[in-house]
Protein backbone atom coordinates (compact mmCIF):
# COMPACT_ATOMS: atom_id res chain seq x y z
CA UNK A 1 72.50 114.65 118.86
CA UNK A 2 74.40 111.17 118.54
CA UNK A 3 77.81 111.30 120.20
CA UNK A 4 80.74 109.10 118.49
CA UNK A 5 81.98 106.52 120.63
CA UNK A 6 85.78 107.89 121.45
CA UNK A 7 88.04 104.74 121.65
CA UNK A 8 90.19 103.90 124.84
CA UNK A 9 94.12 104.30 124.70
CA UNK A 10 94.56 100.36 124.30
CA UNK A 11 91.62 100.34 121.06
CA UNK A 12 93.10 102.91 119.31
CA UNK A 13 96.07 101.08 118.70
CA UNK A 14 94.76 97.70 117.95
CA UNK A 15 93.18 99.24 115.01
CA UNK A 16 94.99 98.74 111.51
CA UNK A 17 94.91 101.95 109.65
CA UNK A 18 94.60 99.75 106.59
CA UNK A 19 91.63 97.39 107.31
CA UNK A 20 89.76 100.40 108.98
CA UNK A 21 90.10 102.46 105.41
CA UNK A 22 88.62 98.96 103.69
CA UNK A 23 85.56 99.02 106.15
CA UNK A 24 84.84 102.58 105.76
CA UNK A 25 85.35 102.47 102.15
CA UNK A 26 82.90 99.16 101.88
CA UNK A 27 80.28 101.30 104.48
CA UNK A 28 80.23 103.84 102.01
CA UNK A 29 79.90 101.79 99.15
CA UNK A 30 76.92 100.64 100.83
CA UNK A 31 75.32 104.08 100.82
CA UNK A 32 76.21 105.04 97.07
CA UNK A 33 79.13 107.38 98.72
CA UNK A 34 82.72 107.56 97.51
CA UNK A 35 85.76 109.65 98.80
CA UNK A 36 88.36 109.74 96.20
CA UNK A 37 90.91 110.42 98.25
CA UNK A 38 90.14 107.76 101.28
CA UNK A 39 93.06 106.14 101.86
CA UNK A 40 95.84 105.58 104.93
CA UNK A 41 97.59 108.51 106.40
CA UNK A 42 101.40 107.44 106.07
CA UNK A 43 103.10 110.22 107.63
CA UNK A 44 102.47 109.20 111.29
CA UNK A 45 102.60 105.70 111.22
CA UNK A 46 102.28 105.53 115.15
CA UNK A 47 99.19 107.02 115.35
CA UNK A 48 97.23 105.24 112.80
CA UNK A 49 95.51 107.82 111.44
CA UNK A 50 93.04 107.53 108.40
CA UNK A 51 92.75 110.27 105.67
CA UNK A 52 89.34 110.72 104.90
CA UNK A 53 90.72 113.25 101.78
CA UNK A 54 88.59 115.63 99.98
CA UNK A 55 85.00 115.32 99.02
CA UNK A 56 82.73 117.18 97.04
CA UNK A 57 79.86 119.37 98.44
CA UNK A 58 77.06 117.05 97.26
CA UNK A 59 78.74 114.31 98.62
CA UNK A 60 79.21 115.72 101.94
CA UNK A 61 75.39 117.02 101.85
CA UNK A 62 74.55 113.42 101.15
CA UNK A 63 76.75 111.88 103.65
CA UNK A 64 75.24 114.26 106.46
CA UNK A 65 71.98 113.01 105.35
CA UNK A 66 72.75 109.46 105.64
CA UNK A 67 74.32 109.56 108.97
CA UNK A 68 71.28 112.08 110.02
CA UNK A 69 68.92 108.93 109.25
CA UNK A 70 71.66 106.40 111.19
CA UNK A 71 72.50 104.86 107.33
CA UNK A 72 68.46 104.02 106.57
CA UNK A 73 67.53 104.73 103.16
């Protein structure tokens, strides 16, 4: 099983919130797969969290899928 790569204290921070919602939103563009609701978390603007949102079942199914096969068609 892959492992995600956890950032360090100093990398988490020197992320913008708003350019990482743009690259996650073009990477899933690039594999047919939208999340309506993908935006910036505002509430804790500290911690520069991203809302991934909701996302239907099929979606999900076909995310899984994608990330199973490392993003190959």
């Amino acid at each position: 099983m892959a492992t995600i790569h956890e950032p360090q204290d100093h990398e988490a921070h020197d992320v913008d919130p708003h350019t990482a919602v743009e690259e996650l939103r073009a990477a899933l563009a690039e594999a047919d797969i939208v999340f309506p609701s993908l935006g910036v978390d505002h509430a804790s603007p500290r911690l520069g969290l991203v809302n991934l949102g909701r996302a239907r079942a099929e979606v999900a199914i076909r995310l899984a899928d994608r990330l199973r096969r490392g993003g190959r068609e």
